[in-house]
C-alpha atoms as a PDB file:
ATOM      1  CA  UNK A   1      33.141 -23.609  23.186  1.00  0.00           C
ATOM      2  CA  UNK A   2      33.137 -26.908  21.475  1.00  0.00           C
ATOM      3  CA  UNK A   3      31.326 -30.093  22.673  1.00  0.00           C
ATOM      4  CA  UNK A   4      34.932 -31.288  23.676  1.00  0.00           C
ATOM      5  CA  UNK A   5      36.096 -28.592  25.718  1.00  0.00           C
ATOM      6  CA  UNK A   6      32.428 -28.675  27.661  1.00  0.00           C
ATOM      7  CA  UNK A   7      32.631 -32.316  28.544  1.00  0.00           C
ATOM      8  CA  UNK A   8      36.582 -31.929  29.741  1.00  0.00           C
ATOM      9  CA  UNK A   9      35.392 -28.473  31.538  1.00  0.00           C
ATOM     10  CA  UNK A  10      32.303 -30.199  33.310  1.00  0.00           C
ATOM     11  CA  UNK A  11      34.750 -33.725  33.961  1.00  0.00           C
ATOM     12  CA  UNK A  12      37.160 -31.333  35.817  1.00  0.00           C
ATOM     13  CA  UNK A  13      34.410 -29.070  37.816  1.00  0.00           C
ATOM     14  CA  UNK A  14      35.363 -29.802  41.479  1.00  0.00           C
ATOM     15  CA  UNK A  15      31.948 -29.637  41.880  1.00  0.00           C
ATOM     16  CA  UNK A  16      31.516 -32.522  39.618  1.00  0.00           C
ATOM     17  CA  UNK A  17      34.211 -34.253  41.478  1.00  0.00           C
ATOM     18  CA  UNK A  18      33.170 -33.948  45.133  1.00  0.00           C
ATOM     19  CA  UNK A  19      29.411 -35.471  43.752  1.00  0.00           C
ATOM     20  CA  UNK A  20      31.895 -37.999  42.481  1.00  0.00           C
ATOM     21  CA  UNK A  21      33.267 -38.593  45.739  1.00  0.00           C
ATOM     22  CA  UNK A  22      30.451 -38.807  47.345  1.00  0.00           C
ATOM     23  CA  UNK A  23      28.843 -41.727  45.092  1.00  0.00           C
ATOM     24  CA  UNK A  24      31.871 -43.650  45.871  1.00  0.00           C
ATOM     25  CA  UNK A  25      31.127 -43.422  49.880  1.00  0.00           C
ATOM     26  CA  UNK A  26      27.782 -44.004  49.598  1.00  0.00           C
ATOM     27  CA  UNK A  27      28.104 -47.011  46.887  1.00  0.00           C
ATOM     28  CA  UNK A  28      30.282 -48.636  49.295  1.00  0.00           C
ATOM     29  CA  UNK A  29      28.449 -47.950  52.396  1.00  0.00           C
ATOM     30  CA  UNK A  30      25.345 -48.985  50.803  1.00  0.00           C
ATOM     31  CA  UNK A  31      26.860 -52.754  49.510  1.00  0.00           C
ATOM     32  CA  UNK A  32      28.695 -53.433  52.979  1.00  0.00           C
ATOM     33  CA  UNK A  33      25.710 -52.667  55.034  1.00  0.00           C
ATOM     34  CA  UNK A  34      25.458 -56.043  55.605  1.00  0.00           C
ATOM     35  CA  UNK A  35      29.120 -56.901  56.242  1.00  0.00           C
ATOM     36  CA  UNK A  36      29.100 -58.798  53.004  1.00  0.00           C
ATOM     37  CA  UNK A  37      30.161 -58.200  49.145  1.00  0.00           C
ATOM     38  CA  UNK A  38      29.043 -59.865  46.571  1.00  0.00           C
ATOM     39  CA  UNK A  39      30.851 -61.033  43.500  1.00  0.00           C
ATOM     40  CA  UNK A  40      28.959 -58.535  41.461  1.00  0.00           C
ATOM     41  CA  UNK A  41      29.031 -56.073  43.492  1.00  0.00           C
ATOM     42  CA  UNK A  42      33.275 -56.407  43.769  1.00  0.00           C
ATOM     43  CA  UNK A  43      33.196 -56.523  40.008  1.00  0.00           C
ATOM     44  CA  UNK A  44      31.083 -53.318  39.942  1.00  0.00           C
ATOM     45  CA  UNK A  45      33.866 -51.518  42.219  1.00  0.00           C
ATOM     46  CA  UNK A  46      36.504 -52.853  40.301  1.00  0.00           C
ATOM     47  CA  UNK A  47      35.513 -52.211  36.847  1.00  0.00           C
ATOM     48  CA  UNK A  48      34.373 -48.540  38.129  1.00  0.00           C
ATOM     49  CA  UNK A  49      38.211 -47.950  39.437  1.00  0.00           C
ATOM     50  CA  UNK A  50      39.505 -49.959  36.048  1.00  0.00           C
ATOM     51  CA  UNK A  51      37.824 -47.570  33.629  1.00  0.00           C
ATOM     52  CA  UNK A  52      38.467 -44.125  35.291  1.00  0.00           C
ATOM     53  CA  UNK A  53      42.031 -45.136  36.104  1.00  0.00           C
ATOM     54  CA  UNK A  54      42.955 -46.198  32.672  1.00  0.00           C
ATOM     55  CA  UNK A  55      41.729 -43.408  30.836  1.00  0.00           C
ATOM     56  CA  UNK A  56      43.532 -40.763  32.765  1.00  0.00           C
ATOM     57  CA  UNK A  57      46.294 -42.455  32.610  1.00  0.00           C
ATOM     58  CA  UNK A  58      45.586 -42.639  28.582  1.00  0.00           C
ATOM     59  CA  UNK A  59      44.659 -39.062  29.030  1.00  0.00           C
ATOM     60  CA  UNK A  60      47.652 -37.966  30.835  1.00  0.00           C
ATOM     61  CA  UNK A  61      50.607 -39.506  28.643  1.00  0.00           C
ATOM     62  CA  UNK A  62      48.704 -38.687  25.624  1.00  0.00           C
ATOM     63  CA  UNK A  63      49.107 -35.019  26.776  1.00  0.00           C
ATOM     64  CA  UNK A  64      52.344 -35.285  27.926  1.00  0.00           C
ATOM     65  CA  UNK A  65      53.607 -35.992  24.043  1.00  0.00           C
ATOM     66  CA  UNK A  66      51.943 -32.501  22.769  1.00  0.00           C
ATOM     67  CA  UNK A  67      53.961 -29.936  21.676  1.00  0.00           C
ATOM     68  CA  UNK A  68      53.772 -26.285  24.463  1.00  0.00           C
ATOM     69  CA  UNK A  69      56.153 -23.847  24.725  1.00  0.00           C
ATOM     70  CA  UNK A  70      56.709 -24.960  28.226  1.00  0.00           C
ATOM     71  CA  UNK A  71      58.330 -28.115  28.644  1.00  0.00           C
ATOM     72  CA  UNK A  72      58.381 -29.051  31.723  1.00  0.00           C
ATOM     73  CA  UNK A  73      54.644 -29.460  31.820  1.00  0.00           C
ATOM     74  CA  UNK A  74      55.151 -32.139  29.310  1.00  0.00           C
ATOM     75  CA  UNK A  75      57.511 -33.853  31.773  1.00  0.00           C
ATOM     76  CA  UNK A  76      54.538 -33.026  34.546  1.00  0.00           C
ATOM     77  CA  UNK A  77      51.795 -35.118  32.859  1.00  0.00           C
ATOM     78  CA  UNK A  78      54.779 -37.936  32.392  1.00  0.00           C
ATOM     79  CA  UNK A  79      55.428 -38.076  35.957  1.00  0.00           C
ATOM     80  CA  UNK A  80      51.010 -38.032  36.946  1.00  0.00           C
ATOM     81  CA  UNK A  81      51.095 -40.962  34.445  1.00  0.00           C
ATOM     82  CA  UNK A  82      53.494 -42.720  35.712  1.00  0.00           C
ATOM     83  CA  UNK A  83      51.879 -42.550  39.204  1.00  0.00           C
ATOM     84  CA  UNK A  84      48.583 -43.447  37.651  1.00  0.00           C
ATOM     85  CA  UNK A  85      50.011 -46.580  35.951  1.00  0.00           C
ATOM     86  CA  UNK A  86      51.504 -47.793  39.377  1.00  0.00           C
ATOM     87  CA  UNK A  87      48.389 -47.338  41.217  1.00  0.00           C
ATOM     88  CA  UNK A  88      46.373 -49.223  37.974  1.00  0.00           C
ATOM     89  CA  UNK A  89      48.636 -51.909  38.094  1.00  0.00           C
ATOM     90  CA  UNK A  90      48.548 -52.184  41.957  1.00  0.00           C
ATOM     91  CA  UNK A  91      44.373 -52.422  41.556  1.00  0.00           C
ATOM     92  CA  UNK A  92      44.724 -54.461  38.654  1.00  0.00           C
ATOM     93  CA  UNK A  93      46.887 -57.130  41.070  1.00  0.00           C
ATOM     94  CA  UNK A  94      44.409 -56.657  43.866  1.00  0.00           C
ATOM     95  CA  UNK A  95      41.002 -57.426  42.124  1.00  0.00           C
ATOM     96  CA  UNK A  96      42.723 -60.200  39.844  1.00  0.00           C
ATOM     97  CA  UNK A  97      43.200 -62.335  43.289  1.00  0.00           C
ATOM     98  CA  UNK A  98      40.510 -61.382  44.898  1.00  0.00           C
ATOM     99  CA  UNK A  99      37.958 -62.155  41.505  1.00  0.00           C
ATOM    100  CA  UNK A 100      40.173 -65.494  41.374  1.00  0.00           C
ATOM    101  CA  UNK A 101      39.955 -66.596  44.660  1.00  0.00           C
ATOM    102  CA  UNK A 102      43.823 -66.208  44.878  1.00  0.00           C
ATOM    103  CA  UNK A 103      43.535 -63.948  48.607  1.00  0.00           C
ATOM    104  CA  UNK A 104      41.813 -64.673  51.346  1.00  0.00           C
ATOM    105  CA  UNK A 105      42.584 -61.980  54.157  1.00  0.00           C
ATOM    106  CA  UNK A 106      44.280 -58.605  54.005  1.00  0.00           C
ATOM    107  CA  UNK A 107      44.073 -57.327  57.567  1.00  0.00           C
ATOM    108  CA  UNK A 108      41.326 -59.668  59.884  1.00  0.00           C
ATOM    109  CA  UNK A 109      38.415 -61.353  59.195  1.00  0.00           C
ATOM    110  CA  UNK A 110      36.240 -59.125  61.200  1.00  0.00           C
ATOM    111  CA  UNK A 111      38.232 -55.620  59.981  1.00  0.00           C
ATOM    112  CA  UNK A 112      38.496 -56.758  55.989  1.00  0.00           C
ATOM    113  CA  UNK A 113      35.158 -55.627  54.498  1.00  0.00           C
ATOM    114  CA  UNK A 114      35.840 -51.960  56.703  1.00  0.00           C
ATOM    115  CA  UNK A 115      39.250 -51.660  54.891  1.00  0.00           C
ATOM    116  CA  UNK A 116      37.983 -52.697  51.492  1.00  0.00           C
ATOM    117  CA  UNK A 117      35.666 -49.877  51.460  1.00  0.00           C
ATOM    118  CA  UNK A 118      38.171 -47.409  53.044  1.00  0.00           C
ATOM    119  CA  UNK A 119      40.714 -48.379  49.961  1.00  0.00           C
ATOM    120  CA  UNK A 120      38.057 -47.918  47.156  1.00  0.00           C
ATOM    121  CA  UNK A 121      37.213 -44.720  48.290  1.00  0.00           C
ATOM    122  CA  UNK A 122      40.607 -43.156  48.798  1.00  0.00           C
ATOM    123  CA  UNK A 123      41.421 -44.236  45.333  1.00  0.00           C
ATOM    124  CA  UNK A 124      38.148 -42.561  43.841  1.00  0.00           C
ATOM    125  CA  UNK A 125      39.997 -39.463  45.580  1.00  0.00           C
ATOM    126  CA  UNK A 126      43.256 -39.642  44.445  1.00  0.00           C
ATOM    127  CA  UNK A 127      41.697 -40.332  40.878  1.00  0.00           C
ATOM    128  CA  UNK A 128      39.332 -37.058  41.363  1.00  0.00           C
ATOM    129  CA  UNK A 129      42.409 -35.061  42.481  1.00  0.00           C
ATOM    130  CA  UNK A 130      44.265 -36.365  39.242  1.00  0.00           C
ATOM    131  CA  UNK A 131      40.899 -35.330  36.778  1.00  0.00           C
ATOM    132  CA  UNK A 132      41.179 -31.956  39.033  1.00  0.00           C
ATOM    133  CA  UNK A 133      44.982 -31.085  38.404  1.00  0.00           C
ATOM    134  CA  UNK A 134      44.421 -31.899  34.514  1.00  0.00           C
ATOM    135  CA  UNK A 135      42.202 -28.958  34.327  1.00  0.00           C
ATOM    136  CA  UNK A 136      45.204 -26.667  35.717  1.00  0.00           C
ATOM    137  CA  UNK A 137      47.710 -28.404  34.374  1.00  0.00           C
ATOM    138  CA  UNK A 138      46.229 -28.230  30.768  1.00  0.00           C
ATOM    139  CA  UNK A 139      45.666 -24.285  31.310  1.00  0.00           C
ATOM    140  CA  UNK A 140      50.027 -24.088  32.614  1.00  0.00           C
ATOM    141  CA  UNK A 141      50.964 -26.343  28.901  1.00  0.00           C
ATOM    142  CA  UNK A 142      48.536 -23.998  26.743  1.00  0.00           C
ATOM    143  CA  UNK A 143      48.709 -20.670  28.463  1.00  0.00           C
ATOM    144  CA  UNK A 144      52.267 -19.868  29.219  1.00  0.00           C
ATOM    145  CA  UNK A 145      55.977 -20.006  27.354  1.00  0.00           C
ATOM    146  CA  UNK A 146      58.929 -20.424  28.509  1.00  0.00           C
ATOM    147  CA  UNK A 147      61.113 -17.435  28.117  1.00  0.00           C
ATOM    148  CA  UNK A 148      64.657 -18.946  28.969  1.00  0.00           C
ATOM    149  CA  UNK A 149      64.997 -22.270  27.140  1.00  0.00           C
ATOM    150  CA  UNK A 150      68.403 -23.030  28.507  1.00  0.00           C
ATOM    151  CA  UNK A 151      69.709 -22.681  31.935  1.00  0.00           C
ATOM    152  CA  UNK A 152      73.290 -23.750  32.888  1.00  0.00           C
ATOM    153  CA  UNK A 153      73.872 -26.234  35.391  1.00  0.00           C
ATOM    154  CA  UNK A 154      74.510 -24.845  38.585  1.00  0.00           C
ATOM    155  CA  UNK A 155      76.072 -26.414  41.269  1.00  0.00           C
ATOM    156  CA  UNK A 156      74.494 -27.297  44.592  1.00  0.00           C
ATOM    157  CA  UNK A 157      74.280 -24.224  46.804  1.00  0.00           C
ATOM    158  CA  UNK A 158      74.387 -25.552  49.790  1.00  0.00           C
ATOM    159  CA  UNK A 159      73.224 -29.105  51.368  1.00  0.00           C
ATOM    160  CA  UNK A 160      69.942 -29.056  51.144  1.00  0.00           C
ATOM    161  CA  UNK A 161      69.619 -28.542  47.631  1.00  0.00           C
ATOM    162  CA  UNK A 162      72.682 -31.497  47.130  1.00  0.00           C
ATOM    163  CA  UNK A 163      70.095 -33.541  49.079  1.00  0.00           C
ATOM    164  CA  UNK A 164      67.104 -32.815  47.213  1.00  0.00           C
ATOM    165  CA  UNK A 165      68.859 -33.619  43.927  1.00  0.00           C
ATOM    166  CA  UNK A 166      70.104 -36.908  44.597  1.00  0.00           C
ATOM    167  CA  UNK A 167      66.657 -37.973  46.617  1.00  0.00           C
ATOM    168  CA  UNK A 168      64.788 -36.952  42.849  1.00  0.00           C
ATOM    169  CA  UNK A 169      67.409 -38.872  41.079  1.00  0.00           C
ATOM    170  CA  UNK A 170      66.176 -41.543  38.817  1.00  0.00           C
ATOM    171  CA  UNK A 171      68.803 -43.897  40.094  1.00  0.00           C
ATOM    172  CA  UNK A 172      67.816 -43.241  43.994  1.00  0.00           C
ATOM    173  CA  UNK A 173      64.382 -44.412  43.308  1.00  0.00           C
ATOM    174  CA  UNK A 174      65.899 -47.542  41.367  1.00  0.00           C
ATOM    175  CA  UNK A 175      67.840 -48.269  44.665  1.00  0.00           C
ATOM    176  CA  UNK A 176      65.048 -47.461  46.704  1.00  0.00           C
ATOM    177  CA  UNK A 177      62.775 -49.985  44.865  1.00  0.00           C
ATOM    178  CA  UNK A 178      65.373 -52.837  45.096  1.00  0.00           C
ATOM    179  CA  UNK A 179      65.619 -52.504  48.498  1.00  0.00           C
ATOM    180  CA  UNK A 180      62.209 -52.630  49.383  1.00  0.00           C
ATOM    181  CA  UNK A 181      61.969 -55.380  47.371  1.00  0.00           C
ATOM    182  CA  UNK A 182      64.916 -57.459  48.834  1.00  0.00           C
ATOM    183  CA  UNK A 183      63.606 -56.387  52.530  1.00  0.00           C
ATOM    184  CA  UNK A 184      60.475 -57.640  52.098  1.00  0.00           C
ATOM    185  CA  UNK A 185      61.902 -61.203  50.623  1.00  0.00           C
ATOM    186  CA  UNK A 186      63.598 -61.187  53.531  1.00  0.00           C
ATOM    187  CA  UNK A 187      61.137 -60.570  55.828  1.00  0.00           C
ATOM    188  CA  UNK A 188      58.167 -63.223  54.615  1.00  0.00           C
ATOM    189  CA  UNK A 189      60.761 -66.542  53.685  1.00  0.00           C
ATOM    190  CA  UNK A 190      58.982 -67.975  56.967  1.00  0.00           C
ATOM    191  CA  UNK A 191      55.687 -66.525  55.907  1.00  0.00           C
ATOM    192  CA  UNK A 192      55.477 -64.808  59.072  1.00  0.00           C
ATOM    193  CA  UNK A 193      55.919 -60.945  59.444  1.00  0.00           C
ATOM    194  CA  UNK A 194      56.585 -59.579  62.763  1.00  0.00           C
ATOM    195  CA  UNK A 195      55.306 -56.806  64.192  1.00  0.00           C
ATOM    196  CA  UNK A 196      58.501 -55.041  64.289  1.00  0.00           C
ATOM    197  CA  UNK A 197      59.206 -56.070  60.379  1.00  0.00           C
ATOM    198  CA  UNK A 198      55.645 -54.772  60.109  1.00  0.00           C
ATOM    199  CA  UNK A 199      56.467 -51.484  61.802  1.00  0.00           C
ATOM    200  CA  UNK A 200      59.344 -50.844  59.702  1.00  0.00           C
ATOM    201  CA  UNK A 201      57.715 -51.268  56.635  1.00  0.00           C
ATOM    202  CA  UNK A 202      55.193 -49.066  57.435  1.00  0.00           C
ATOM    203  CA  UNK A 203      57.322 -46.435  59.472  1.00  0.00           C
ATOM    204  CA  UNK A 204      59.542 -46.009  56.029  1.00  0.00           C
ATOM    205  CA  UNK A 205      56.188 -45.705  53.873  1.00  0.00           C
ATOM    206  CA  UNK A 206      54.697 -43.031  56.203  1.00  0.00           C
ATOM    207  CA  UNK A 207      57.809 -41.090  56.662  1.00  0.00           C
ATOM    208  CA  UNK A 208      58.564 -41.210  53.075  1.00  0.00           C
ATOM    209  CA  UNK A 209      54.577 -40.236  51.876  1.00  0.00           C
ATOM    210  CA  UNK A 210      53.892 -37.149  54.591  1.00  0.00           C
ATOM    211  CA  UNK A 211      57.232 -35.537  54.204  1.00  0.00           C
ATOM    212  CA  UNK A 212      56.842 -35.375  50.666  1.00  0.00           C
ATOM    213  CA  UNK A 213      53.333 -34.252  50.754  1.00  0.00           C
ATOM    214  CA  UNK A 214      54.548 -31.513  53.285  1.00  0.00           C
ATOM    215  CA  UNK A 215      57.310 -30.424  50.795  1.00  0.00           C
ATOM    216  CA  UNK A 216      54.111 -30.203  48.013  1.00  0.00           C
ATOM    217  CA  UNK A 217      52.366 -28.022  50.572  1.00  0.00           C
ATOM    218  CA  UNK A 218      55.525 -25.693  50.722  1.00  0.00           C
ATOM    219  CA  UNK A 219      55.970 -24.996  47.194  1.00  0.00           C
ATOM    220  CA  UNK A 220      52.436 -24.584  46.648  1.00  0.00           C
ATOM    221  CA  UNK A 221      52.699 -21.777  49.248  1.00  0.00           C
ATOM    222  CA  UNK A 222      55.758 -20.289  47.373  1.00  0.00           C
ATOM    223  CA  UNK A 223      54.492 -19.994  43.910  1.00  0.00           C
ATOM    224  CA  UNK A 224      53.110 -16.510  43.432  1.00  0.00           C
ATOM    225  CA  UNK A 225      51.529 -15.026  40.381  1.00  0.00           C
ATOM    226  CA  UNK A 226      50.674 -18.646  38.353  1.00  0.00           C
ATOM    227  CA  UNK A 227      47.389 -20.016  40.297  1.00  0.00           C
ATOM    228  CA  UNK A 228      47.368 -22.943  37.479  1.00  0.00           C
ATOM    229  CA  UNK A 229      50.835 -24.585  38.812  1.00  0.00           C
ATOM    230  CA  UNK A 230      49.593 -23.622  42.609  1.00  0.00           C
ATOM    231  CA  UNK A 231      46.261 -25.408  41.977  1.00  0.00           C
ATOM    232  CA  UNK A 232      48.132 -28.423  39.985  1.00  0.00           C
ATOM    233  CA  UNK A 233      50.522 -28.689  43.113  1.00  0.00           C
ATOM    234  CA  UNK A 234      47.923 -28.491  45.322  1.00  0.00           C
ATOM    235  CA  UNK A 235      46.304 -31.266  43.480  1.00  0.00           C
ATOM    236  CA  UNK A 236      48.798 -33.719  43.731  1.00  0.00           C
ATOM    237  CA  UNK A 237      49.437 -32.885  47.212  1.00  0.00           C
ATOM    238  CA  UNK A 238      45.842 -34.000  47.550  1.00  0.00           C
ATOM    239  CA  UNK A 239      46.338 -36.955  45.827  1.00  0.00           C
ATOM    240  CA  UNK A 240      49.083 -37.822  47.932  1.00  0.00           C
ATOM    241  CA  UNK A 241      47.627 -37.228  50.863  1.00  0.00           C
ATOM    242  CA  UNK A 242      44.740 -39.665  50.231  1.00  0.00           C
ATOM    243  CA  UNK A 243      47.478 -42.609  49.845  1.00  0.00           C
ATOM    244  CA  UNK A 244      48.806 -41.407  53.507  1.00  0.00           C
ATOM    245  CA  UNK A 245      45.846 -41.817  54.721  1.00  0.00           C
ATOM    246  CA  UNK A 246      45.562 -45.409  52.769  1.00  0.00           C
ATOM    247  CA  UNK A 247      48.889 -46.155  54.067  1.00  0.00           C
ATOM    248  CA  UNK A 248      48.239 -45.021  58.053  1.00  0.00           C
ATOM    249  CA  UNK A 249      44.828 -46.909  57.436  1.00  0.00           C
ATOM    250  CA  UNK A 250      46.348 -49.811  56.934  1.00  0.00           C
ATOM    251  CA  UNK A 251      49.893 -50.294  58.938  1.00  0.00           C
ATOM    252  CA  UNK A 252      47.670 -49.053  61.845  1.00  0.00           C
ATOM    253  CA  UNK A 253      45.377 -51.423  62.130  1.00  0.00           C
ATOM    254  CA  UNK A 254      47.258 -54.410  61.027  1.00  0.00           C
ATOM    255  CA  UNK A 255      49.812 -53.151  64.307  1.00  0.00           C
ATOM    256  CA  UNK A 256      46.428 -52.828  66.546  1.00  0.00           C
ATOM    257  CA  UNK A 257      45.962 -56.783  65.540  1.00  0.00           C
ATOM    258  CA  UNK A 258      49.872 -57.714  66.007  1.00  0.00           C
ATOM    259  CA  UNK A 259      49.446 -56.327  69.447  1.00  0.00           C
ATOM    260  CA  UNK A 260      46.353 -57.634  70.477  1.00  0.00           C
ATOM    261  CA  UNK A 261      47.103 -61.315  69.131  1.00  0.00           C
ATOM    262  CA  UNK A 262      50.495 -60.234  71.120  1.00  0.00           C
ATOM    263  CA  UNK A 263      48.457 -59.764  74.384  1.00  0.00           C
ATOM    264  CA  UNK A 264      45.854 -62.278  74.295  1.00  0.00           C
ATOM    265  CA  UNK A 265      42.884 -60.198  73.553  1.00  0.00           C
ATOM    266  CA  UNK A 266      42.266 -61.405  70.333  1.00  0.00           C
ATOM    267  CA  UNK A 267      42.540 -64.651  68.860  1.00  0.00           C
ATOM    268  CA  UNK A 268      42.627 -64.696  65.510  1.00  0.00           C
ATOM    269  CA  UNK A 269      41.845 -68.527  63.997  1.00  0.00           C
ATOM    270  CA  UNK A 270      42.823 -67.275  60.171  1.00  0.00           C
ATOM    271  CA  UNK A 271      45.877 -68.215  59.479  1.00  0.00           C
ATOM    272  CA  UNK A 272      47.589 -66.111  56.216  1.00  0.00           C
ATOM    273  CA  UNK A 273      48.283 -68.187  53.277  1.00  0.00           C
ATOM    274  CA  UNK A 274      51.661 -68.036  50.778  1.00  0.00           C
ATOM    275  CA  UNK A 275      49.309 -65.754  48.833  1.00  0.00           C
ATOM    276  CA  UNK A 276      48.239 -63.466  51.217  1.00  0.00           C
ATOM    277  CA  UNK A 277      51.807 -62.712  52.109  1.00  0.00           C
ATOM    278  CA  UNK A 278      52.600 -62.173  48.851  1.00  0.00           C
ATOM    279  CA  UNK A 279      50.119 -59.695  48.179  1.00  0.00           C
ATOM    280  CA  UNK A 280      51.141 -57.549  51.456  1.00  0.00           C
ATOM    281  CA  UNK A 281      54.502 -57.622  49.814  1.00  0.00           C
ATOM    282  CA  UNK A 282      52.998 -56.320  46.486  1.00  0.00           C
ATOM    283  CA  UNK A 283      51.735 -53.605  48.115  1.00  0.00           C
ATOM    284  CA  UNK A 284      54.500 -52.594  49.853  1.00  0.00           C
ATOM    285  CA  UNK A 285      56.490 -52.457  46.874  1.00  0.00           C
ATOM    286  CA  UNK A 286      53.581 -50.797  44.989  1.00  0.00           C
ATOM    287  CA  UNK A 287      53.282 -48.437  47.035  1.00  0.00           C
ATOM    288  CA  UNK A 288      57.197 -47.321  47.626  1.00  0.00           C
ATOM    289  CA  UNK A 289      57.164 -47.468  43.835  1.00  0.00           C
ATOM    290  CA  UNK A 290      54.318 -44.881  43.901  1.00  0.00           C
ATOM    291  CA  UNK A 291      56.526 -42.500  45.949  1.00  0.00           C
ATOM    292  CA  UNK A 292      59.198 -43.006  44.056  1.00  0.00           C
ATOM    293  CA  UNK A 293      57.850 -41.577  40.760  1.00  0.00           C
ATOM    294  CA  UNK A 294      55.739 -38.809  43.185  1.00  0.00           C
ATOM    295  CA  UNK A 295      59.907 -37.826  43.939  1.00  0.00           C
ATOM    296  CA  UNK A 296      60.251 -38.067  40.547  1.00  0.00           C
ATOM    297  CA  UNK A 297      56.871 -35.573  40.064  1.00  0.00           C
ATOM    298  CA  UNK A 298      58.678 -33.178  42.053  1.00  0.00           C
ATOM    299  CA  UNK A 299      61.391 -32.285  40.872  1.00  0.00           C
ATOM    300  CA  UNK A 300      59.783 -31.263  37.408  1.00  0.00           C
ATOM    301  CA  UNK A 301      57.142 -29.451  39.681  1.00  0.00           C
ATOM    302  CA  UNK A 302      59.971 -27.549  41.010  1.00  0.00           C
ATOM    303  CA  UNK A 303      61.340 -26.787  37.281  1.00  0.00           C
ATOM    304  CA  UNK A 304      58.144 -25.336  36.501  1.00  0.00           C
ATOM    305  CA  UNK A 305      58.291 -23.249  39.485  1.00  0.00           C
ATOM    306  CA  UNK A 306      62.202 -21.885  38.836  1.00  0.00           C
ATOM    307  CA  UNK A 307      61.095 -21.289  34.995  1.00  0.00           C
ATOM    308  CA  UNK A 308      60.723 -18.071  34.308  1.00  0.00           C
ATOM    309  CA  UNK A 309      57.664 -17.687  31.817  1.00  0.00           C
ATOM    310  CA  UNK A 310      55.265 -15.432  30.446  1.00  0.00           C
ATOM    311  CA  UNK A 311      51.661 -15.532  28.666  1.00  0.00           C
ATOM    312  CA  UNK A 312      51.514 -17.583  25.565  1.00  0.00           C
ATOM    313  CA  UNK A 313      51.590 -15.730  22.045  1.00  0.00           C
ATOM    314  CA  UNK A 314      47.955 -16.175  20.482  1.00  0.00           C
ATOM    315  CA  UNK A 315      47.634 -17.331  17.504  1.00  0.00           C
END
């Protein structure tokens, strides 16, 4: 075993990765004991998120343009990457404004600092779950062959398979996109949002995110015989599950505010700015973009699992 293959080998230990986890909680329970973070100590969060985010993503399309006798793990580190880049770009947006003084207010004044830490954490998670599937996923493009190269198209059995392939067509998640991004121009030209506009936004997130993470959990289950694509599945499903949670996180307690400014419980004297607004819709559209290309991620997951393939001639 070369120096390489020990540092990717001890990278990918979940062992490694729950200490990993675990550094991330305590980091930012430690800096928000006090209700308060610092400059530095935002830059320190960022930078850490920044630098492991960037090189996976790096890692992950660098892999995905490597010749394997299986292709459709090529098309599997693609799609990861792809995710990757969408969540980078989304934390990229997020610390810009907030290093720049650009955003103000997510959620509440009092409930801000609780949901910063909550989304730093969950996106040290879905990053470990990434480094964890690349182990796997590395073992599926090196390990195996794929014994029939071509398959004819075959028509849709029945409807459920007609509905699966037009939800994890490339052009559904370009419609998708554009309409999230038209309904949530729509929503903020007063630079108000409603707490009904609010619930729809995050009604069509949550749907969208735990359906497809129960689909993951499915074909997981149904793979027999190849424990690298059921642990790479698995993986992802993790992943995914950690932006559910992100999502929930949020739309819940951004509708527990609505309703409690709604009843007179709470009065809030922060007024959202433009910005703020804008960043909310960011987010949104961040985040249905993020689903999108986990469709996307799918479908090849589900090629890998219809392949038919067998151990990998060694050399």
């Amino acid at each position: 075993m070369n120096k390489r293959e020990f540092i990717f080998r001890a990278v990918t230990d979940e062992r490694v990765l729950i200490v990993l986890g675990g550094i991330a909680f305590l980091w930012r329970a430690v800096i928000s004991s006090d209700e308060k973070i610092t400059f530095w100590e935002s830059a320190c969060s960022g930078v850490s998120l920044f630098i492991i985010g960037w090189l996976l993503f790096a890692y992950m399309y660098s892999m995905s343009r490597k010749p394997t006798d299986w292709p459709a793990t090529n098309r599997i580190y693609r799609g990861i990457a792809f995710c990757l880049i969408v969540l980078n770009v989304y934390i990229a947006i997020y610390y810009g404004m907030r290093w720049f003084g650009l955003m103000r207010v997510e959620i509440s004044v009092p409930r801000d600092f609780i949901y910063r830490d909550l989304r730093y954490v969950i996106f040290m998670m879905y990053y470990c779950a990434a480094i964890g599937s690349a182990r796997y996923l590395r073992g599926m493009h090196e390990k195996y062959r794929l014994l029939i190269k071509e398959r004819p198209k075959k028509r849709a059995k029945n409807i459920k398979e007609a509905i699966f392939r037009v939800m994890t067509h490339g052009g559904t998640s370009v419609v998708i996109i554009a309409a999230a991004i038209l309904w949530r121009m729509a929503i903020t030209t007063d630079n108000v949002v409603t707490f009904w506009e609010s619930t729809l936004s995050g009604l069509s997130l949550i749907i969208i995110g735990w359906f497809l993470f129960g689909y993951l959990c499915a074909l997981s289950v149904k793979v027999k015989h190849r424990m690298d694509l059921t642990k790479t599945i698995q993986g992802i499903a993790f992943g995914l599950c950690a932006i559910n949670v992100y999502a929930v996180f949020y739309y819940g307690v951004r509708w527990y505010g609505i309703l409690s400014r709604i009843m007179g419980e709470v009065t809030e004297t922060y007024v959202p700015q433009p910005l703020d607004i804008l960043f909310r819709s960011t987010r949104y559209v961040m985040l249905v973009t993020f689903y999108c290309t986990a469709i996307l991620l799918a479908k090849h997951l589900v090629v890998a699992y219809e392949d038919y393939t067998v151990p990998a001639r060694k050399s």
